[in-house]
C-alpha atoms as a PDB file:
ATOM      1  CA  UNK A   1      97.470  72.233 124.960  1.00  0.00           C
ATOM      2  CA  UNK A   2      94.676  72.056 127.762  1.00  0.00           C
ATOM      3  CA  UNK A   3      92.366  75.030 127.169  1.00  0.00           C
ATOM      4  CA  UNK A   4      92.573  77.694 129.612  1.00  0.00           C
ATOM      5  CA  UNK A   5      89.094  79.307 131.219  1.00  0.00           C
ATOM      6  CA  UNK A   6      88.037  82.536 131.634  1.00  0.00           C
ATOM      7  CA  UNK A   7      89.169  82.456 135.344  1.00  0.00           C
ATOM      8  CA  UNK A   8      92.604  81.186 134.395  1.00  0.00           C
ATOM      9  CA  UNK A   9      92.817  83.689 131.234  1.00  0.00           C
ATOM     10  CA  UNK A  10      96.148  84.530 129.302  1.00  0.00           C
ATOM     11  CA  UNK A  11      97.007  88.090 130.957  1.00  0.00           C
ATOM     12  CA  UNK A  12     100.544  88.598 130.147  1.00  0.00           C
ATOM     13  CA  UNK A  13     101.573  89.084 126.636  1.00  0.00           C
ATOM     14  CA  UNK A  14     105.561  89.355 126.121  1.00  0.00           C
ATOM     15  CA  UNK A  15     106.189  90.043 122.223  1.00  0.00           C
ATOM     16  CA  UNK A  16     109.271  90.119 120.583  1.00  0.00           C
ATOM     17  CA  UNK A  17     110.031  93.274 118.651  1.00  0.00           C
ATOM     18  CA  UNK A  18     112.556  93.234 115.454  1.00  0.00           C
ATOM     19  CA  UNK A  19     110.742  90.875 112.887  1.00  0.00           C
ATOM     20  CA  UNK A  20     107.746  89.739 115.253  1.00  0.00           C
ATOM     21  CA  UNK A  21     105.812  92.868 115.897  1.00  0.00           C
ATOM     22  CA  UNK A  22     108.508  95.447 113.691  1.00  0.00           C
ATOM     23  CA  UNK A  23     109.235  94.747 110.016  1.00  0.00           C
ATOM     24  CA  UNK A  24     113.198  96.124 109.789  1.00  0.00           C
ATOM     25  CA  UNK A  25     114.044  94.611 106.406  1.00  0.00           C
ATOM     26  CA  UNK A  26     117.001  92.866 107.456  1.00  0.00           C
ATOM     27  CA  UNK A  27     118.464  95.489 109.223  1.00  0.00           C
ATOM     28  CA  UNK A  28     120.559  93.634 111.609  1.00  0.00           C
ATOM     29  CA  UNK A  29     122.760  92.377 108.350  1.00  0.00           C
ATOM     30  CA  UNK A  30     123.376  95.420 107.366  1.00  0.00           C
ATOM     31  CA  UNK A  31     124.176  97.170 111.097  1.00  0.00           C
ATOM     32  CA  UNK A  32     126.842  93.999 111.792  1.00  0.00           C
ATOM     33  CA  UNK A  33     128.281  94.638 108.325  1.00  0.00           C
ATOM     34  CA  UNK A  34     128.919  98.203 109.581  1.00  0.00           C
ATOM     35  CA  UNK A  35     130.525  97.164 113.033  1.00  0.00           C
ATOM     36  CA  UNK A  36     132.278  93.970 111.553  1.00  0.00           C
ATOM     37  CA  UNK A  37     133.983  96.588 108.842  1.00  0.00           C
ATOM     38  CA  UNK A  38     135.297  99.186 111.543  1.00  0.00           C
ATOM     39  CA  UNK A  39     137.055  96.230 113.663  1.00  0.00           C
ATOM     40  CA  UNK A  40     138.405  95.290 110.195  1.00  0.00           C
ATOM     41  CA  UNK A  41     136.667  92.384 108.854  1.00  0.00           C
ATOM     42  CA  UNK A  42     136.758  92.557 105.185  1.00  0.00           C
ATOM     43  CA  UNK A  43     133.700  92.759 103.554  1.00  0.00           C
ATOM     44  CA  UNK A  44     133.419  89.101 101.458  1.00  0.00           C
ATOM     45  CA  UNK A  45     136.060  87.713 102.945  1.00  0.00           C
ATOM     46  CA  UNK A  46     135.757  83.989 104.514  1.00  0.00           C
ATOM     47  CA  UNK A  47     135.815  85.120 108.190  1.00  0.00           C
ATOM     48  CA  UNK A  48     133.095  87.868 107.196  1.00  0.00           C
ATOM     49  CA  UNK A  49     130.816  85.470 105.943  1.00  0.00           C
ATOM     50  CA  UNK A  50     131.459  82.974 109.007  1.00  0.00           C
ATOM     51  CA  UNK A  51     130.524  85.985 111.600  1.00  0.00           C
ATOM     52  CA  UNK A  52     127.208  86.783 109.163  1.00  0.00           C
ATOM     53  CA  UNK A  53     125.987  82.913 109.274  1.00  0.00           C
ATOM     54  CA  UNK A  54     126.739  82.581 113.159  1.00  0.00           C
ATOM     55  CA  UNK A  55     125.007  86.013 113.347  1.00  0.00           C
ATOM     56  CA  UNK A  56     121.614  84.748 111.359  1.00  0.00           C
ATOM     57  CA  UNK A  57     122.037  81.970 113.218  1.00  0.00           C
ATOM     58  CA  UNK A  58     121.526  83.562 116.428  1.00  0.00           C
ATOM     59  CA  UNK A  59     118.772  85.710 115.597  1.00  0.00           C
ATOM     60  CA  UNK A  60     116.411  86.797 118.633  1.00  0.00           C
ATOM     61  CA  UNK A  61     120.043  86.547 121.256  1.00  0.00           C
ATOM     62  CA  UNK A  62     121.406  89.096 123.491  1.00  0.00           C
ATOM     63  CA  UNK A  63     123.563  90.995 120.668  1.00  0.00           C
ATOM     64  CA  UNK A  64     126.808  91.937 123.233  1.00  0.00           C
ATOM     65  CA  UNK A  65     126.137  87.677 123.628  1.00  0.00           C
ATOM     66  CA  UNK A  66     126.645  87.649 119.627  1.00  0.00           C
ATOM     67  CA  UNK A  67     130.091  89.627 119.663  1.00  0.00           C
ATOM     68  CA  UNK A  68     131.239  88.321 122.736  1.00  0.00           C
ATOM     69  CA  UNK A  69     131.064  84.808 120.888  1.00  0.00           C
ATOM     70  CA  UNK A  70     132.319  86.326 117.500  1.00  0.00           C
ATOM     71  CA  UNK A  71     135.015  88.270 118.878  1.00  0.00           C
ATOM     72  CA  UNK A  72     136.668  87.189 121.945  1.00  0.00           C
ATOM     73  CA  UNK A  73     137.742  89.165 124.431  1.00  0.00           C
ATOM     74  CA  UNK A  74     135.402  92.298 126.145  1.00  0.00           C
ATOM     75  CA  UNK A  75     136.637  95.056 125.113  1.00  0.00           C
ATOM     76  CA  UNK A  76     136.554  94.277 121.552  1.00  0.00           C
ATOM     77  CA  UNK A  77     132.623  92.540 122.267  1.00  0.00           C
ATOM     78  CA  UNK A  78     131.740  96.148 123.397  1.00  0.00           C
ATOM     79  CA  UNK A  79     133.498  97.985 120.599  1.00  0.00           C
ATOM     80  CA  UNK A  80     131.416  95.808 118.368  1.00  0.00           C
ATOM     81  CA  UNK A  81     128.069  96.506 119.964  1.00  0.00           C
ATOM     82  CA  UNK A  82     128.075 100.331 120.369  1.00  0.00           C
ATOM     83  CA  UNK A  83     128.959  99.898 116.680  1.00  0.00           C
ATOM     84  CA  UNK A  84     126.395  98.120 115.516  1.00  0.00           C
ATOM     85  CA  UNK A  85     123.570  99.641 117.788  1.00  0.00           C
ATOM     86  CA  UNK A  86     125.327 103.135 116.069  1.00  0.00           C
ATOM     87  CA  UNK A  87     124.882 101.430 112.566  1.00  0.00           C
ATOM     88  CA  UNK A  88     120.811 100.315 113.492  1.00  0.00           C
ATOM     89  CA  UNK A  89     119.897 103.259 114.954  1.00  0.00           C
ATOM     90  CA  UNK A  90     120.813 105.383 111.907  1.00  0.00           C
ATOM     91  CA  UNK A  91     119.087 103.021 109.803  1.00  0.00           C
ATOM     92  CA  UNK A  92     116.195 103.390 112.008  1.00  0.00           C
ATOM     93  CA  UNK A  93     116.001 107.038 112.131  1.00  0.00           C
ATOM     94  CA  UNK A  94     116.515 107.117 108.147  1.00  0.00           C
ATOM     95  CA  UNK A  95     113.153 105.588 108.285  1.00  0.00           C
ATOM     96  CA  UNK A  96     113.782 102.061 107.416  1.00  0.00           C
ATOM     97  CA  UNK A  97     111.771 100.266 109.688  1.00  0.00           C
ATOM     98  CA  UNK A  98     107.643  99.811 109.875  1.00  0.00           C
ATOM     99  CA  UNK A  99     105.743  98.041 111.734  1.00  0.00           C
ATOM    100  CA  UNK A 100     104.435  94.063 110.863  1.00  0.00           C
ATOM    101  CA  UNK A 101     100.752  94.928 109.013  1.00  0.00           C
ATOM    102  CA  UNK A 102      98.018  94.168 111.855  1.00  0.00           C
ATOM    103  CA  UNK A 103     100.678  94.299 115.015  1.00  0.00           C
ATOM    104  CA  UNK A 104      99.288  97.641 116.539  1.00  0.00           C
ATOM    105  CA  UNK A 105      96.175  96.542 116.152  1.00  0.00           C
ATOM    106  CA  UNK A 106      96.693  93.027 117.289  1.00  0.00           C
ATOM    107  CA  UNK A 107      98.357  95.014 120.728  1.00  0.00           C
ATOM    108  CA  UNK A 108      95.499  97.374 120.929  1.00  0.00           C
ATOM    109  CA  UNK A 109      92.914  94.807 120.934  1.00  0.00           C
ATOM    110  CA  UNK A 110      94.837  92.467 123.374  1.00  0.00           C
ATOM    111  CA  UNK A 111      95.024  95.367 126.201  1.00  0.00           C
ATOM    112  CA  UNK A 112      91.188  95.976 125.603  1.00  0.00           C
ATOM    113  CA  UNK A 113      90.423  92.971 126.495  1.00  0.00           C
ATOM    114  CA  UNK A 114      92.958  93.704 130.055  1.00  0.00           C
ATOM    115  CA  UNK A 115      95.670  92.013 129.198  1.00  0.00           C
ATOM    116  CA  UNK A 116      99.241  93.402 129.814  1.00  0.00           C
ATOM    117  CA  UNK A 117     101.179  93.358 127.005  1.00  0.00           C
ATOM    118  CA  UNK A 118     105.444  93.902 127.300  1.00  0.00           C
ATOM    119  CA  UNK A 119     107.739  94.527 124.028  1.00  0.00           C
ATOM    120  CA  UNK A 120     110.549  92.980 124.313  1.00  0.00           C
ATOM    121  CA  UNK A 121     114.001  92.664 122.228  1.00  0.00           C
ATOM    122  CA  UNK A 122     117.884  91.407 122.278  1.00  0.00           C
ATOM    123  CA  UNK A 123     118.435  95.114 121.621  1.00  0.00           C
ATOM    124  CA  UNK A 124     120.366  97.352 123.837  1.00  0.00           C
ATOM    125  CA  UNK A 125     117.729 100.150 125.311  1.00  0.00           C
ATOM    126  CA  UNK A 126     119.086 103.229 123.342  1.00  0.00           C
ATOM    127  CA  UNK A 127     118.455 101.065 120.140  1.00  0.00           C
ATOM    128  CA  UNK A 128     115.185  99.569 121.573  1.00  0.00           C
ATOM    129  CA  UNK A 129     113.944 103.471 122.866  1.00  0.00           C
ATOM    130  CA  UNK A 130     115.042 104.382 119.066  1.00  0.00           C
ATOM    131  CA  UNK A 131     113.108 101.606 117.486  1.00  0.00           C
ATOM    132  CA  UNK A 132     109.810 103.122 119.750  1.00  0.00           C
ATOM    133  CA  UNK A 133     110.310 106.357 118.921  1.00  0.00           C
ATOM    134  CA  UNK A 134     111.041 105.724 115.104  1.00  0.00           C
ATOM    135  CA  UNK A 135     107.115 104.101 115.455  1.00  0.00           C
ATOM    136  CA  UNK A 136     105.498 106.492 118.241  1.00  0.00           C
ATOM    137  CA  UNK A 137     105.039 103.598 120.178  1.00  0.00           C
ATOM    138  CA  UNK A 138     106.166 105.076 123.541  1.00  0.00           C
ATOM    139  CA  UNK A 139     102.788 104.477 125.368  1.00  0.00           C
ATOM    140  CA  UNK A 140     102.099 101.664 123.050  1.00  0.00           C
ATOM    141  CA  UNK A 141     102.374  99.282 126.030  1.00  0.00           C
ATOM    142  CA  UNK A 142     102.856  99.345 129.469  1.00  0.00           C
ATOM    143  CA  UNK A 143     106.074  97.947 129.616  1.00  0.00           C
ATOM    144  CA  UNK A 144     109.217  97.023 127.380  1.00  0.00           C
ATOM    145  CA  UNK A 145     112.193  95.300 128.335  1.00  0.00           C
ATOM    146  CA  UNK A 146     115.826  94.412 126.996  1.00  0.00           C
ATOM    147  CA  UNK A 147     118.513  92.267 128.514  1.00  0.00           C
ATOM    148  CA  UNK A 148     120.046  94.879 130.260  1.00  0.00           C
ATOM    149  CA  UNK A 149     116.456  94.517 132.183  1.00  0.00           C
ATOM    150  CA  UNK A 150     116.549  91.155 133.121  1.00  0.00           C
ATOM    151  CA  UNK A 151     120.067  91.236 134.819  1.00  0.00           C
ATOM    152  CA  UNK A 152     121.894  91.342 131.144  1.00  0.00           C
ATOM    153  CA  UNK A 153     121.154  87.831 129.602  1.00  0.00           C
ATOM    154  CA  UNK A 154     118.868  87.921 126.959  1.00  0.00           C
ATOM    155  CA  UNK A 155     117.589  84.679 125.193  1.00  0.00           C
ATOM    156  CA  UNK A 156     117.573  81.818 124.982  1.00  0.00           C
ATOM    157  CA  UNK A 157     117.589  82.010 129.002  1.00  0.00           C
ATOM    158  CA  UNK A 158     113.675  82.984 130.216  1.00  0.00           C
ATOM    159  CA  UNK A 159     114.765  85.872 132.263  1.00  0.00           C
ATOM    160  CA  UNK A 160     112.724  88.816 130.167  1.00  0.00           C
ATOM    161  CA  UNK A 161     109.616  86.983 130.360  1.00  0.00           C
ATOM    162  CA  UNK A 162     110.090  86.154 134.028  1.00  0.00           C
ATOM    163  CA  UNK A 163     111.122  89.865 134.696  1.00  0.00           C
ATOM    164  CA  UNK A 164     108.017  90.765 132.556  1.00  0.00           C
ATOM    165  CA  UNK A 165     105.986  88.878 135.310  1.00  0.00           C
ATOM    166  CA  UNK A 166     107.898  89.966 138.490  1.00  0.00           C
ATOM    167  CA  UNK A 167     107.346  93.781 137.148  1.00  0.00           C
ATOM    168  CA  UNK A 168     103.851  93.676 136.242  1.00  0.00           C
ATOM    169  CA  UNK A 169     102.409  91.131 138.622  1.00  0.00           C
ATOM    170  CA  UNK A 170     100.131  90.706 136.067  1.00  0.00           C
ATOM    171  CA  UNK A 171      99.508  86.918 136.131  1.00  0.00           C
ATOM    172  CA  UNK A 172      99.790  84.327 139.260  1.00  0.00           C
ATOM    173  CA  UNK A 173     101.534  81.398 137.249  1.00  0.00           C
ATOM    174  CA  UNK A 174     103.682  81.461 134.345  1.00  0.00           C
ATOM    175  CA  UNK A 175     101.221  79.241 132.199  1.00  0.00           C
ATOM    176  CA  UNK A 176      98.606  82.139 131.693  1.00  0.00           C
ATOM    177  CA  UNK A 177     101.666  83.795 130.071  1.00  0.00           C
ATOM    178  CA  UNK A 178     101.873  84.067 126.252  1.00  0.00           C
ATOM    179  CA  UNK A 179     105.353  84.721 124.324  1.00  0.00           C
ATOM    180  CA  UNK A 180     105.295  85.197 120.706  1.00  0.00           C
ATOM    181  CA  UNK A 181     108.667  85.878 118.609  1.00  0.00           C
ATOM    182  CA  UNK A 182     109.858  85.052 114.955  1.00  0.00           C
ATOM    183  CA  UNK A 183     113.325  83.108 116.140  1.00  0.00           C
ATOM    184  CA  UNK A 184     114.370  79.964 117.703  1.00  0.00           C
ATOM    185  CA  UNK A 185     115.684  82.343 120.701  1.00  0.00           C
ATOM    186  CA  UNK A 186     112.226  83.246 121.209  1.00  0.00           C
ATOM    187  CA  UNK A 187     110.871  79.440 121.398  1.00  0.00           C
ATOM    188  CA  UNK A 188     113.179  78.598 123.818  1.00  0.00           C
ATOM    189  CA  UNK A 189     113.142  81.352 126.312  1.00  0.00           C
ATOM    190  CA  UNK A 190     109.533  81.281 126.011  1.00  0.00           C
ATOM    191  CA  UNK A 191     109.708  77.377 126.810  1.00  0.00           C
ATOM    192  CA  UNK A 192     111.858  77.881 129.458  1.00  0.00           C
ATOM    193  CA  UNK A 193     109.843  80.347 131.432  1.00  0.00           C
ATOM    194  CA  UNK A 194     107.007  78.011 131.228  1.00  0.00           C
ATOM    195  CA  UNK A 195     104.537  80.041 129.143  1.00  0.00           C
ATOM    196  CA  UNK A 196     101.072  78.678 128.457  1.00  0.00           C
ATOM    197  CA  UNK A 197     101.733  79.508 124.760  1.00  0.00           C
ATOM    198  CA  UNK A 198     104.539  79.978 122.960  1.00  0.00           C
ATOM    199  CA  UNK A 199     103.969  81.390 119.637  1.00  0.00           C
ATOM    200  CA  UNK A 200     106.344  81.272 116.506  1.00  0.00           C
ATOM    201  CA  UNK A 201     105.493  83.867 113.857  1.00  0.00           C
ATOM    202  CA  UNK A 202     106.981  83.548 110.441  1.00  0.00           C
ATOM    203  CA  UNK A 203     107.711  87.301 109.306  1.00  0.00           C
ATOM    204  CA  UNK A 204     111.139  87.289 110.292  1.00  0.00           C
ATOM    205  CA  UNK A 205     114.241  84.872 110.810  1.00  0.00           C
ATOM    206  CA  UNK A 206     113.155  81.288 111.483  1.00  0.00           C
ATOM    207  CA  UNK A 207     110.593  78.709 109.740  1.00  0.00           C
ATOM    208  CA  UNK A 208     107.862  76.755 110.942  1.00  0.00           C
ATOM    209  CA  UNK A 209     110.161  73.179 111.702  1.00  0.00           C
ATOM    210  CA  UNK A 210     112.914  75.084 113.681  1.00  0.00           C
ATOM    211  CA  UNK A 211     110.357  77.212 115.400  1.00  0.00           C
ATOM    212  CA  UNK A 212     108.248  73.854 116.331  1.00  0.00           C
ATOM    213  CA  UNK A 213     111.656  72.514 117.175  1.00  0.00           C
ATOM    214  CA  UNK A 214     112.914  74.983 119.814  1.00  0.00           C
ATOM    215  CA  UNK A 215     109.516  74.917 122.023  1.00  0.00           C
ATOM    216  CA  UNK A 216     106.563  76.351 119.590  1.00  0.00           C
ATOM    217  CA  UNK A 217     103.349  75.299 120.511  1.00  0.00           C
ATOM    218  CA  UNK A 218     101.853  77.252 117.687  1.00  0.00           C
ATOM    219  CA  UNK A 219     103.200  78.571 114.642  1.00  0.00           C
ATOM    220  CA  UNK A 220     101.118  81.693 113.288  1.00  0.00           C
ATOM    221  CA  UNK A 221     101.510  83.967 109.798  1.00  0.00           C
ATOM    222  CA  UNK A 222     101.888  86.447 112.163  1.00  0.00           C
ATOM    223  CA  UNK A 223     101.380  88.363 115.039  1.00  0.00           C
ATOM    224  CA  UNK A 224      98.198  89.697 113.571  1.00  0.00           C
ATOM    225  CA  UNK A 225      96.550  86.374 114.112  1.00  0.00           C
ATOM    226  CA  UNK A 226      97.644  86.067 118.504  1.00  0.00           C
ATOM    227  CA  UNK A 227      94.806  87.910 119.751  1.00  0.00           C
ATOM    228  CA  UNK A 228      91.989  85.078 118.166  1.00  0.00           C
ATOM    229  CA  UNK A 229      94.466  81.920 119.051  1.00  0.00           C
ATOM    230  CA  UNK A 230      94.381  83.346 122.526  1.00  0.00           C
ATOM    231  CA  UNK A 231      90.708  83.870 122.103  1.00  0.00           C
ATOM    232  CA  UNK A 232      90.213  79.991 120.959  1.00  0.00           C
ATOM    233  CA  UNK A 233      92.385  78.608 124.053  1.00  0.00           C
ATOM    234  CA  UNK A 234      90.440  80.618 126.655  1.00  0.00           C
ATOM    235  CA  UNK A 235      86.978  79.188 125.306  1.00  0.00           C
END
């Protein structure tokens, strides 16, 4: 990647949430057990375990995208959704979700140095506004975004990190824009938009060959360790 100068400086950060920059423990298994159960998929039966690989598959995607795929028609997709954003958000508010070690901090330190940073997640808001809350980080950053957002579709398509842009008018051209996110969804929204850097992180879904794969051009321990990459492409 050509190095970027100080007058051309990475000013937009758009971060992932769920397994990027918050640690949730695999909480997204147990919420689409939940919803899968009350439209009456047994639990360990062959078409439950089907919907669970397509749905760690798809980690980092729109979820209503997920249950429209797993269950056909609308009305059942959205009878999925509100139950499995019901099912997360009581895990959340029982307290089962913390934030990756060093991701405040890594936030903080980017919007000292005047960058605008935007959370950003497949969630729907009331889950997303749950997740901050859960976290106190309401004033975190200045701005967070869901599909809902971005004119409803999430990733793979670039749409949050281009609505990230168009909102903030933070940058002048998508390549001083840095996305960082822990699934193949991530990569290739992040690709798509154009970002200058596109950062895999390996605390949540994906590894480091399908993150490289789907549009990585780096592949971190974690978020912890964006601000100095950013700090090494600038110089």
């Amino acid at each position: 990647m050509k190095k970027l100068t100080t007058s051309n400086p990475l000013d937009l950060i758009v971060l992932d949430m769920a397994g990027t920059t918050v640690a949730d423990g695999g909480l997204v298994e147990q919420a689409f057990a939940a919803a899968a159960a009350r439209l009456g998929v047994e639990p360990g039966s062959a078409d439950h375990t089907e919907k669970l690989d397509y749905v760690r598959a798809t980690m980092g995607e729109s979820k209503i995208t997920v249950f429209r795929h797993l269950f056909g028609g609308e009305t059942l997709a959205q009878r999925a959704n509100a139950a499995f954003e019901e099912a997360y958000g009581e895990l959340v508010d029982g307290g089962r979700i913390a934030p990756v070690p060093g991701a405040r901090e890594a936030v903080e330190r980017l919007r000292s140095e005047g960058r605008t940073v935007v959370l950003s997640t497949g969630f729907a808001r009331t889950t997303q506004d749950a997740i901050l809350a859960a976290l106190g980080w309401q004033d975190l950053v200045e701005l967070t975004l869901c599909p809902a957002d971005a004119g409803g579709r999430g990733r793979p398509y670039p749409d949050m990190v281009l609505a990230a842009l168009l909102r903030t008018g933070a940058v002048d051209d998508v390549r001083r824009i840095v996305v960082a996110g822990d699934t193949s969804y991530d990569m290739l929204s992040g690709a798509r938009s154009g970002a200058g850097i596109v950062a895999g992180v390996l605390t949540g879904a994906h590894d480091r060959d399908l993150l490289t794969r789907s549009g990585a051009t780096h592949v971190l321990g974690s978020v912890a360790e964006l601000p100095g990459l950013i700090a090494r492409a600038e110089a």
